[in-house]
N, C-alpha and C. Protein backbone atom coordinates (compact mmCIF):
# COMPACT_ATOMS: atom_id res chain seq x y z
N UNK A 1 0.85 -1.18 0.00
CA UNK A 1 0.00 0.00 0.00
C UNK A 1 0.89 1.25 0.00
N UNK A 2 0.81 2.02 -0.83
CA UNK A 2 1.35 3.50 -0.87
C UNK A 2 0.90 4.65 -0.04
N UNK A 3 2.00 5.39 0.53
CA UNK A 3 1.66 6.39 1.78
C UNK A 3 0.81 7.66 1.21
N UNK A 4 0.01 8.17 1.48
CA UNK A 4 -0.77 9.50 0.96
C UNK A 4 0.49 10.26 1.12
N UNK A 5 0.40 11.13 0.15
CA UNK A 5 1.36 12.35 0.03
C UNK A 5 0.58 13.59 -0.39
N UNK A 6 -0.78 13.11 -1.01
CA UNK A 6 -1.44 14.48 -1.66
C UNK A 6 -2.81 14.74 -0.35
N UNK A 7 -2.85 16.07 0.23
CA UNK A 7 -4.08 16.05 0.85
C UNK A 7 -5.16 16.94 0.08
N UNK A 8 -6.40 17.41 0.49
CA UNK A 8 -7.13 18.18 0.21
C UNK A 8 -7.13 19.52 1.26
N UNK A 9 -7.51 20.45 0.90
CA UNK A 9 -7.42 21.53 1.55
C UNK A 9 -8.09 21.18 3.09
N UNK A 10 -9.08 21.15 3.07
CA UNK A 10 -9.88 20.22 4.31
C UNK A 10 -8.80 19.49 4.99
N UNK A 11 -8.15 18.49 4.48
CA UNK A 11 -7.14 17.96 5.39
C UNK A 11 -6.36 18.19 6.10
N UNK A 12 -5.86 19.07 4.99
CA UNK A 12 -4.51 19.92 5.50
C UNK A 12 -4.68 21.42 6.55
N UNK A 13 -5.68 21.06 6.32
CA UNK A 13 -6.16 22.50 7.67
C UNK A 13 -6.27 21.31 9.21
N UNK A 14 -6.93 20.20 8.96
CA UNK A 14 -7.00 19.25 10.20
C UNK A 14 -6.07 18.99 10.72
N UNK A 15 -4.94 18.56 9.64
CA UNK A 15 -3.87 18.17 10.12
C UNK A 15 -2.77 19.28 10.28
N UNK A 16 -3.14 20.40 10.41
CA UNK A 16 -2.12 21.66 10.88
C UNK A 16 -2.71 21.89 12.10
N UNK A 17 -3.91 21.92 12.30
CA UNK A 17 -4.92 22.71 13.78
C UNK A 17 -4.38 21.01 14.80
N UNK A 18 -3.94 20.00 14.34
CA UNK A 18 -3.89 18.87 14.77
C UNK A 18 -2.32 19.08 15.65
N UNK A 19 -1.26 19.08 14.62
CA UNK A 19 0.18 19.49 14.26
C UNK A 19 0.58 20.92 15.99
N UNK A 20 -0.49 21.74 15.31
CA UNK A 20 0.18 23.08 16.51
C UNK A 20 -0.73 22.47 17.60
N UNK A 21 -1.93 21.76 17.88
CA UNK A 21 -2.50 21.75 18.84
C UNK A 21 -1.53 21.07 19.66
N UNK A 22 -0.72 19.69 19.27
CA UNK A 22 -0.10 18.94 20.00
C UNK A 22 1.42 19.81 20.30
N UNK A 23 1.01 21.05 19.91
CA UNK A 23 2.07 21.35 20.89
C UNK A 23 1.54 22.93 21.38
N UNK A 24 0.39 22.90 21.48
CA UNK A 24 -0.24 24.06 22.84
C UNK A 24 -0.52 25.03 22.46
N UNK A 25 -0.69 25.14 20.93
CA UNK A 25 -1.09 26.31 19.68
C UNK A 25 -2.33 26.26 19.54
N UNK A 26 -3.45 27.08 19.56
CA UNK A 26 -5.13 27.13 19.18
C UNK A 26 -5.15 28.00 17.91
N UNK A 27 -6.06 27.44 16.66
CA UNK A 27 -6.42 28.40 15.84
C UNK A 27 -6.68 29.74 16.66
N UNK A 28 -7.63 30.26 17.57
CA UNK A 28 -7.70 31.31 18.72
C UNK A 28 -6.81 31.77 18.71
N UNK A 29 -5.87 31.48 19.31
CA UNK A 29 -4.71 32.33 19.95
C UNK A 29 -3.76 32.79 18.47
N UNK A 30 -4.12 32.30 17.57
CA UNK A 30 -3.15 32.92 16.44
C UNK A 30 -3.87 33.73 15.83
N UNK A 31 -5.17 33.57 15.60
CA UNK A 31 -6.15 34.91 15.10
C UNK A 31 -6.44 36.04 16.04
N UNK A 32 -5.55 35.24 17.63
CA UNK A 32 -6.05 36.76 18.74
C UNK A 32 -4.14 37.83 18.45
N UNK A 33 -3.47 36.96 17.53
CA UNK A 33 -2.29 37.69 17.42
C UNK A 33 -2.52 38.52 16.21
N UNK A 34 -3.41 38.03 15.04
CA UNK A 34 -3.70 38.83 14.06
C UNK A 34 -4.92 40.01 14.21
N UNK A 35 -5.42 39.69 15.22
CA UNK A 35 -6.59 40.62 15.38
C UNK A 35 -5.68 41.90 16.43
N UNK A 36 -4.63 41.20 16.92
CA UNK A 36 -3.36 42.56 17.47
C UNK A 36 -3.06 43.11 16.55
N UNK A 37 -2.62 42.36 15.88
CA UNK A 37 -1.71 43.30 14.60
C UNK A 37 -2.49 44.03 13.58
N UNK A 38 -3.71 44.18 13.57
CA UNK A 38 -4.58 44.28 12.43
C UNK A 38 -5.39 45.47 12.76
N UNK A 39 -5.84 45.74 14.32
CA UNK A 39 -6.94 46.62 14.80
C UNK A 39 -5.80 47.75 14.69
N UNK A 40 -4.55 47.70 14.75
CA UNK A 40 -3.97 49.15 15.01
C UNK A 40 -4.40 49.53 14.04
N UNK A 41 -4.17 49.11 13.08
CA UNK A 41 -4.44 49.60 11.46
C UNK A 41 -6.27 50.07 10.87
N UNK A 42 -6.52 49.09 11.40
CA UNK A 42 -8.01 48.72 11.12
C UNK A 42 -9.14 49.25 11.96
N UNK A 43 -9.90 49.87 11.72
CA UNK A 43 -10.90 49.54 12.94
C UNK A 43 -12.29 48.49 12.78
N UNK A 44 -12.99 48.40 13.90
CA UNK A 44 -13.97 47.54 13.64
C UNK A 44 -13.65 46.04 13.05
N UNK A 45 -12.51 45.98 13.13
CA UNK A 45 -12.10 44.36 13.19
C UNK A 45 -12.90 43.23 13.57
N UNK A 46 -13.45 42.10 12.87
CA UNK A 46 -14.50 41.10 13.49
C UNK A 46 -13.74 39.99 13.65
N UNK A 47 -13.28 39.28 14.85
CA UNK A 47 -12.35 38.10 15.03
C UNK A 47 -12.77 37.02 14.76
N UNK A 48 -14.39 36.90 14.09
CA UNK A 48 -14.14 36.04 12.91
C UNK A 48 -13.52 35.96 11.68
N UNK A 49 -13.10 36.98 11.53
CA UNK A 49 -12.73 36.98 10.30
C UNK A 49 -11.19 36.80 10.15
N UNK A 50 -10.85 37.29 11.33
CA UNK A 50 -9.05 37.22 11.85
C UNK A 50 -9.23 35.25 12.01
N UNK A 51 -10.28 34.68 12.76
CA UNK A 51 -9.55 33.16 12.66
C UNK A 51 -10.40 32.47 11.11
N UNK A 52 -11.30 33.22 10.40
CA UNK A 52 -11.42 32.78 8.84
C UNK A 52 -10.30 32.55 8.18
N UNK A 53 -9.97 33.82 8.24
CA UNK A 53 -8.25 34.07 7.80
C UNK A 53 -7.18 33.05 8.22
N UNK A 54 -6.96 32.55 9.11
CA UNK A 54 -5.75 31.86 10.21
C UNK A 54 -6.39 30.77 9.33
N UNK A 55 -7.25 29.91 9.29
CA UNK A 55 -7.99 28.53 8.55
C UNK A 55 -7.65 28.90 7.33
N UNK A 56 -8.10 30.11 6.65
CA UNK A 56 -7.37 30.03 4.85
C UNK A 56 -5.84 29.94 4.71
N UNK A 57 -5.13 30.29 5.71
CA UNK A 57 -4.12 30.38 5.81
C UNK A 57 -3.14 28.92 5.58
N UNK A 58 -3.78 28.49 6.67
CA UNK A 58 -3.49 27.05 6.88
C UNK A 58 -4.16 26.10 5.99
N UNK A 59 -4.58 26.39 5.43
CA UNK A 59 -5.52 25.37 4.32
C UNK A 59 -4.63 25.35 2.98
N UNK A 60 -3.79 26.36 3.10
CA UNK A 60 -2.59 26.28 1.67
C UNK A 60 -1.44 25.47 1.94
N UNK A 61 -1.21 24.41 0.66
CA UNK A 61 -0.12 23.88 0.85
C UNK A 61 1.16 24.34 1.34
N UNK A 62 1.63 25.27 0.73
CA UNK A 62 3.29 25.65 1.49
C UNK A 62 2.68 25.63 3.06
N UNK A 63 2.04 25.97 3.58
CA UNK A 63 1.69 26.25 4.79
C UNK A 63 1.59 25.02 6.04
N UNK A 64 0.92 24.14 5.47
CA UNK A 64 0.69 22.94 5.47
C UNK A 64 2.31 22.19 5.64
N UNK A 65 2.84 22.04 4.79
CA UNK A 65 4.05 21.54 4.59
C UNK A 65 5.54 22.18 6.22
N UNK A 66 5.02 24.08 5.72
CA UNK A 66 5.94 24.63 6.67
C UNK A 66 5.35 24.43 8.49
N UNK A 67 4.30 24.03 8.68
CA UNK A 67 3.84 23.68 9.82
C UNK A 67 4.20 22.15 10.42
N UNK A 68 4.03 21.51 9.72
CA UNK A 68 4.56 20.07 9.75
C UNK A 68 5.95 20.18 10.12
N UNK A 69 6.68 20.72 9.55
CA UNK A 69 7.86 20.60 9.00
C UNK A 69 8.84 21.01 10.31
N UNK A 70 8.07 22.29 11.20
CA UNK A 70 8.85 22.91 12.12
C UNK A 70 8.04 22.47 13.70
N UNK A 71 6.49 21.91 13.17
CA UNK A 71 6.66 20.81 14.87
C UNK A 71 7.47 19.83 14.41
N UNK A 72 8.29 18.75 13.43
CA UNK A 72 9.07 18.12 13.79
C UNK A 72 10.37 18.58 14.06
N UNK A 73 10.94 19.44 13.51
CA UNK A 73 12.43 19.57 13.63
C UNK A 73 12.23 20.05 15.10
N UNK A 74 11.28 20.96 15.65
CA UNK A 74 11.62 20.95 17.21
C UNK A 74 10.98 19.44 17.91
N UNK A 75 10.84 18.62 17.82
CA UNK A 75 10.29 17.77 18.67
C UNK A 75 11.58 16.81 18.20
N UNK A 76 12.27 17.02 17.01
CA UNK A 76 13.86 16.32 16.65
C UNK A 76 15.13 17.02 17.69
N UNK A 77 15.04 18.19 17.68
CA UNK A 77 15.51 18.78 18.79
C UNK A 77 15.79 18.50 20.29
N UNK A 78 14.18 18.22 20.38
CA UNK A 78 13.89 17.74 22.10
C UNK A 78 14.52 16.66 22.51
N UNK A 79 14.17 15.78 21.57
CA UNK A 79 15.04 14.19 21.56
C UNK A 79 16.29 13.72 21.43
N UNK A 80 16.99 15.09 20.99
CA UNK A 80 18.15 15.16 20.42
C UNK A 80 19.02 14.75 19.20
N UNK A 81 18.21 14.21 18.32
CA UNK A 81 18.37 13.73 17.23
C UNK A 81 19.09 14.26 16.10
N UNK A 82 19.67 15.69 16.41
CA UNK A 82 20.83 16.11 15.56
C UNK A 82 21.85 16.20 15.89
N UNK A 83 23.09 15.71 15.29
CA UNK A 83 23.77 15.99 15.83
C UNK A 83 25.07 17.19 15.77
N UNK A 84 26.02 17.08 16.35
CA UNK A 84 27.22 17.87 16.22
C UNK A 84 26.49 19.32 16.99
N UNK A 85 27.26 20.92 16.31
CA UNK A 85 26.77 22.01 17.02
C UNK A 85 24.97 22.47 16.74
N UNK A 86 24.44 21.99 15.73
CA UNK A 86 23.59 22.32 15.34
C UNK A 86 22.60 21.99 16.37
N UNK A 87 22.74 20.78 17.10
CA UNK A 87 21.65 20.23 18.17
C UNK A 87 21.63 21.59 19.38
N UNK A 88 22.56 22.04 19.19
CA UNK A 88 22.67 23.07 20.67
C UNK A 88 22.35 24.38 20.04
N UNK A 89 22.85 24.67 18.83
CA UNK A 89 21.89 25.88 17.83
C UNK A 89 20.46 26.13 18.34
N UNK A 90 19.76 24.51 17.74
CA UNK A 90 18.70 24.51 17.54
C UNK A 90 18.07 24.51 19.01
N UNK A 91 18.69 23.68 19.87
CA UNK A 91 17.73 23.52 21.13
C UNK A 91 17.61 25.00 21.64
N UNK A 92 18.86 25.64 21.77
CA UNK A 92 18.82 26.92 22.70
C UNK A 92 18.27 28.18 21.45
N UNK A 93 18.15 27.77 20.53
CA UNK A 93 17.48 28.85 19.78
C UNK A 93 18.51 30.40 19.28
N UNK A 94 19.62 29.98 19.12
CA UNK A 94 20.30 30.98 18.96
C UNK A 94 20.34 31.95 18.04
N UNK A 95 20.03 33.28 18.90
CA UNK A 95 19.90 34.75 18.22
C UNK A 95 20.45 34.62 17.00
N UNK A 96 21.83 34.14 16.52
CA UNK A 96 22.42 34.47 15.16
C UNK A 96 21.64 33.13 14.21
N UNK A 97 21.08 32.32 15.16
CA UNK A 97 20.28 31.70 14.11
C UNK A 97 18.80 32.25 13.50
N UNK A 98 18.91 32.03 11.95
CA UNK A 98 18.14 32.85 11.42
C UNK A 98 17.17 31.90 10.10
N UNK A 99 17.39 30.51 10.38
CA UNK A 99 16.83 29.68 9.61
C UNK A 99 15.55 29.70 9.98
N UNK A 100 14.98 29.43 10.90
CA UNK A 100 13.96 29.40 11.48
C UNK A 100 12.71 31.30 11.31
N UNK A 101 13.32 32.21 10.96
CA UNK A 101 12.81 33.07 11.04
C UNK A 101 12.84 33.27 8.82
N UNK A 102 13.77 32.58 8.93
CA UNK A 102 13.65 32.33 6.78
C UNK A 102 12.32 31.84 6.28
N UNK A 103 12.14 30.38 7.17
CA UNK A 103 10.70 30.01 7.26
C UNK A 103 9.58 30.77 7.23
N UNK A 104 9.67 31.36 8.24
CA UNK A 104 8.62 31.98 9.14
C UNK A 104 8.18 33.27 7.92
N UNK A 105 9.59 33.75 7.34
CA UNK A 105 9.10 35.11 6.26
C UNK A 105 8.86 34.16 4.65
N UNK A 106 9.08 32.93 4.89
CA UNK A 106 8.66 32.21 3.60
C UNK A 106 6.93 31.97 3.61
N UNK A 107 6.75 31.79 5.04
CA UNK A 107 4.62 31.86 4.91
C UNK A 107 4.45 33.09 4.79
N UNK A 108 4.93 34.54 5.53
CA UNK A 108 4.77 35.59 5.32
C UNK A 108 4.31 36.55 4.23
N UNK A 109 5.52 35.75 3.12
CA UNK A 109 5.34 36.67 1.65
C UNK A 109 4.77 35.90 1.02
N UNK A 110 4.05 34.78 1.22
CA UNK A 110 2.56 34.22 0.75
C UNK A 110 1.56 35.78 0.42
N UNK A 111 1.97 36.62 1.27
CA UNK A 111 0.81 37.25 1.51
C UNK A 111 1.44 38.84 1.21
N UNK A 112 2.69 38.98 0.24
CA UNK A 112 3.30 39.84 -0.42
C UNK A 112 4.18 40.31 0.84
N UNK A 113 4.65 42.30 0.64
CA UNK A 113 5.35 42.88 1.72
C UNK A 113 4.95 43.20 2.93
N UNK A 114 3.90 43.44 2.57
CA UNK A 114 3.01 43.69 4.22
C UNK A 114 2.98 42.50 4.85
N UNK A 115 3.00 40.94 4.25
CA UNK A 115 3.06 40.30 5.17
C UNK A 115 4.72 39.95 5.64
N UNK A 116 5.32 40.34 5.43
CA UNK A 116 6.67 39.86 5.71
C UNK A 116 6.78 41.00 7.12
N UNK A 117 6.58 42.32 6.37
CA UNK A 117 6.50 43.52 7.18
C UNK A 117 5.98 42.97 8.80
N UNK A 118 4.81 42.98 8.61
CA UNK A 118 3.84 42.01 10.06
C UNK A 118 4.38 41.12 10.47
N UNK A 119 5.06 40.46 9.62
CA UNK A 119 6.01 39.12 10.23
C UNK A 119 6.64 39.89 11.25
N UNK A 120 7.96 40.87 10.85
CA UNK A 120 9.10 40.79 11.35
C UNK A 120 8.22 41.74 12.59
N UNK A 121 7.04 42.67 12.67
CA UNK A 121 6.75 43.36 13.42
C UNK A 121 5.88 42.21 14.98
N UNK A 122 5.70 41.72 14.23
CA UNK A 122 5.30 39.83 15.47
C UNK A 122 6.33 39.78 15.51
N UNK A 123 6.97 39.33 15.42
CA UNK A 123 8.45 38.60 15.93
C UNK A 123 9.67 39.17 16.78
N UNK A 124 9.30 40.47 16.31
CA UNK A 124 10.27 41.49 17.53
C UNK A 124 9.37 41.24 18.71
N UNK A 125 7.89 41.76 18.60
CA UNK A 125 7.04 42.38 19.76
C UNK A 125 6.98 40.88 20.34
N UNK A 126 6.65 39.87 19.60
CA UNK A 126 5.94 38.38 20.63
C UNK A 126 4.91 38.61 21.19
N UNK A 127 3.49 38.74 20.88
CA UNK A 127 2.91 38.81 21.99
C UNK A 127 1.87 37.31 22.20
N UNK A 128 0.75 37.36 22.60
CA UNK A 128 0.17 36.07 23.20
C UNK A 128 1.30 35.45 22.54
N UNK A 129 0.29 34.14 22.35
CA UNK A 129 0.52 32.60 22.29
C UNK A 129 2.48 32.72 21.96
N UNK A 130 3.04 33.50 21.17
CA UNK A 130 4.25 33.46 20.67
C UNK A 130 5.40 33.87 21.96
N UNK A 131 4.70 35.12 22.86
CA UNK A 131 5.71 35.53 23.72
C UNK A 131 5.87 33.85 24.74
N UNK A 132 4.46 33.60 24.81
CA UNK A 132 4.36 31.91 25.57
C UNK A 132 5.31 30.78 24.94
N UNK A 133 5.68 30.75 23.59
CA UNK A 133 6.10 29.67 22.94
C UNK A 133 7.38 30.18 23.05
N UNK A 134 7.86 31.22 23.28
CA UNK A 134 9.15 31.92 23.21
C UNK A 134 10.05 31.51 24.92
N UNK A 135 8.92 32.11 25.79
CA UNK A 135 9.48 31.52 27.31
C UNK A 135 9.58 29.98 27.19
N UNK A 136 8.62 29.29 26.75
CA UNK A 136 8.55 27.86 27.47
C UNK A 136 9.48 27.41 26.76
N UNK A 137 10.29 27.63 25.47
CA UNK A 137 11.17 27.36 24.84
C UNK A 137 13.10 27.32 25.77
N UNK A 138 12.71 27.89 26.52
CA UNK A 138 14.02 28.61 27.35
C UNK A 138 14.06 27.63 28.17
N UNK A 139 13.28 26.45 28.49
CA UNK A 139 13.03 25.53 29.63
C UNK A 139 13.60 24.29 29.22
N UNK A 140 14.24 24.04 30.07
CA UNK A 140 15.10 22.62 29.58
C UNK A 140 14.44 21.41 28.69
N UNK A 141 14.37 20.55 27.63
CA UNK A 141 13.93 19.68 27.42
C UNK A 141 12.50 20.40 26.00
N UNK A 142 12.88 21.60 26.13
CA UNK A 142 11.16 22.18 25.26
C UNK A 142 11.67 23.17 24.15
N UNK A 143 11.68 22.67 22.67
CA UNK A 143 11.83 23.45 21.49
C UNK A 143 10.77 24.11 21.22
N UNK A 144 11.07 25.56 20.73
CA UNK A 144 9.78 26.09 20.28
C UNK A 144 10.65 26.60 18.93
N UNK A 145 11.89 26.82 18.41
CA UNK A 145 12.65 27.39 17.78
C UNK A 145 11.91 27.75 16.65
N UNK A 146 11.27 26.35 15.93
CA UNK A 146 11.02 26.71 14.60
C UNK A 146 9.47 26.95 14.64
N UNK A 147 8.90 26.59 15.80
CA UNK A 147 7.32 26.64 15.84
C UNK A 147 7.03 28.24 16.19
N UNK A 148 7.48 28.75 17.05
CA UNK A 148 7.44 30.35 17.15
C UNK A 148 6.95 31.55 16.14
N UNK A 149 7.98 30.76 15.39
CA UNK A 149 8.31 32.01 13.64
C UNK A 149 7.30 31.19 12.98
N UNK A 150 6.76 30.10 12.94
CA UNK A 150 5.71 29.63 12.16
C UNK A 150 4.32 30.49 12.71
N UNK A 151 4.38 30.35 13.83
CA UNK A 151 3.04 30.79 14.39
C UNK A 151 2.77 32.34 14.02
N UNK A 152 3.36 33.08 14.64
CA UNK A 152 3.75 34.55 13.96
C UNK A 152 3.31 34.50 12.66
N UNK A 153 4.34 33.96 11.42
CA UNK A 153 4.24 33.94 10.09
C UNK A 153 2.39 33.84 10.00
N UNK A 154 2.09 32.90 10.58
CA UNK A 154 0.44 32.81 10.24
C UNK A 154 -0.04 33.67 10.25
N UNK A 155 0.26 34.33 12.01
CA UNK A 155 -0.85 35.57 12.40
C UNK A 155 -0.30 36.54 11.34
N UNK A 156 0.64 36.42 11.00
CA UNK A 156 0.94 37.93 9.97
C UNK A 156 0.65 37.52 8.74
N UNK A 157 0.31 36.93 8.16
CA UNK A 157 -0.45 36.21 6.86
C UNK A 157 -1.93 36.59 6.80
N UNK A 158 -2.65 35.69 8.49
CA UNK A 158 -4.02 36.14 8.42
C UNK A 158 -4.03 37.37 8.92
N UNK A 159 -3.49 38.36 9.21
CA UNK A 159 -3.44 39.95 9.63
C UNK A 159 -3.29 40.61 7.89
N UNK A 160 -2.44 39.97 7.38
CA UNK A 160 -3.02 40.56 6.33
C UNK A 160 -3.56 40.57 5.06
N UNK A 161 -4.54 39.50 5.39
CA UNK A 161 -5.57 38.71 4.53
C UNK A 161 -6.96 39.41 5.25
N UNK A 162 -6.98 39.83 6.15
CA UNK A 162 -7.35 40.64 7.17
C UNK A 162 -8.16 42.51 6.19
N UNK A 163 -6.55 42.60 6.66
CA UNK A 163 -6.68 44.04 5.74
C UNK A 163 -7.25 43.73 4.10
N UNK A 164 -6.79 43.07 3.59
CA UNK A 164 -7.22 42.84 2.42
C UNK A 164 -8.71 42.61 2.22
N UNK A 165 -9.07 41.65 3.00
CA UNK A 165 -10.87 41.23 2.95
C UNK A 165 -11.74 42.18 3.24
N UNK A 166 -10.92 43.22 4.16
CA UNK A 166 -11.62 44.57 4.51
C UNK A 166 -11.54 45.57 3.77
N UNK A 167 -10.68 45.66 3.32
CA UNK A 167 -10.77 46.77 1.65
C UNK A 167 -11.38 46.09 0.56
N UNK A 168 -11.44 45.02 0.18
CA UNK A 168 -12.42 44.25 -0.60
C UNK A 168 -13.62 44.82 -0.31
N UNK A 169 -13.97 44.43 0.90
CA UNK A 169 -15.72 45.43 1.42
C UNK A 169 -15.89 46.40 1.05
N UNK A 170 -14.80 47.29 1.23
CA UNK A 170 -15.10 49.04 1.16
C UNK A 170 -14.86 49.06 -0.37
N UNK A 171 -14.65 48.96 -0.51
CA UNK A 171 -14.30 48.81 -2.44
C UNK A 171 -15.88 48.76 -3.06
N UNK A 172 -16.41 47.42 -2.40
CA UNK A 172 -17.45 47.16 -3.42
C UNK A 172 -18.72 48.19 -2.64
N UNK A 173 -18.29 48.98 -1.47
CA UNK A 173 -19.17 49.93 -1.24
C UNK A 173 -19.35 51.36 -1.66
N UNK A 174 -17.89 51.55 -2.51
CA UNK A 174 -17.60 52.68 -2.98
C UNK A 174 -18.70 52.65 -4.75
N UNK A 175 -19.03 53.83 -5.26
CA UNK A 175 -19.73 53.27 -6.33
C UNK A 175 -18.63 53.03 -7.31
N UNK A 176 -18.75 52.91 -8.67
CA UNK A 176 -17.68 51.93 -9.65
C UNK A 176 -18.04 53.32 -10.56
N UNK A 177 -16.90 53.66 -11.08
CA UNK A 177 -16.64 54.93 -11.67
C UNK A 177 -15.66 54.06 -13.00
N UNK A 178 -15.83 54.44 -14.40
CA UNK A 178 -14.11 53.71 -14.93
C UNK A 178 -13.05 54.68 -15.06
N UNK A 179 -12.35 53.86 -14.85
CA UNK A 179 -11.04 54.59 -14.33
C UNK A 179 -9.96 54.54 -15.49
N UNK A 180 -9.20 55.22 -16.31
CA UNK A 180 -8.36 54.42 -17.53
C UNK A 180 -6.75 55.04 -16.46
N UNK A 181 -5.65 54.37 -16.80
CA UNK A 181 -4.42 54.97 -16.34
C UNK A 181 -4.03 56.34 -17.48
N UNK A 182 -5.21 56.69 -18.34
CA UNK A 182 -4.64 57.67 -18.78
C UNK A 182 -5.70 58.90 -18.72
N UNK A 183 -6.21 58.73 -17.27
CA UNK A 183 -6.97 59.75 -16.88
C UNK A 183 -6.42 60.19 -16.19
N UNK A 184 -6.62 61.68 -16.20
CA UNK A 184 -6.17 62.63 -15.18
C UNK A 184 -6.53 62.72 -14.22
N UNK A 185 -6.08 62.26 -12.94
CA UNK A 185 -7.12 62.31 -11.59
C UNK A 185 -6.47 63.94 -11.11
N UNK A 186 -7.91 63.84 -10.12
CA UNK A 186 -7.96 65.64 -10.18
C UNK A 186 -7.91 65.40 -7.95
């Protein structure tokens, strides 16, 4: 019998909300990081729509793949399963390491400059679920290295899938005028 390799979008959202749950991540808490990053900008923000977003997010393959990918290398970590300097890189999470945050701006610009932008602006600040994945990481025996910058990457993906769905609205509330690029706007 041959191993599945192809999922459906449906799946791959189960098996990501599955992936971060088993390690203490809630769809919630990543749409309560995008609904941070989003209201400065935004007002009237609906946090359904911040965890709509976090689920479209995760429902895309690269996404899918980069979530998988960084609960194992930290749970390879924990166990110790790499070896030479890299095991102590990775466990203690070291500042000059920057693989883990490559990731993190690879889901990001899924979602062009603004999302990379939001990335790096999560990732300085940390707040919920990430500043949490960031401490418990510091604790003997517990990787968060590569799961951190994943989580972030999301909220700054659905933060600005966010903005986008909300100018979509106002757009189609504005009336429709045609516009040529060789009109003179006044």
């Amino acid at each position: 019998m041959s191993k599945k390799l192809i999922f459906s979008r449906e799946e791959m959202t189960k098996l990501c909300i599955e992936a971060l749950s088993s390690r203490g991540v809630s769809v919630d808490e990543i749409a309560e990081i995008a609904y941070l990053q989003q209201s400065r900008y935004t007002p009237n923000i609906d946090m359904a729509v911040c965890r709509e977003s976090v689920l479209k997010v995760i429902s895309l393959r690269d996404i899918f793949h980069h979530v998988l990918l960084a609960v194992e290398l930290d749970k390879m970590a924990e166990k110790k399963l790499f070896e030479g300097p890299i095991q102590d890189i990775i466990e203690n999470d070291l500042g000059l390491f920057g693989v883990d945050e490559v990731l993190g701006l690879d889901v990001a610009r899924l979602y062009g400059v603004i999302g990379m932008t939001n990335f790096g602006d999560i990732d300085v600040n940390k707040r919920g679920i990430i500043r949490k994945l960031n401490q418990e990481g510091k604790k003997p025996g517990i990787v968060h290295t590569f799961l951190d910058d994943i989580v972030g990457a999301i909220a700054a993906a659905a933060s600005t899938r966010v903005a986008q769905v909300m100018n979509e609205e106002l757009a189609q509330q504005i009336p429709h005028q045609r516009i040529s690029l060789f009109d003179e706007i006044e």
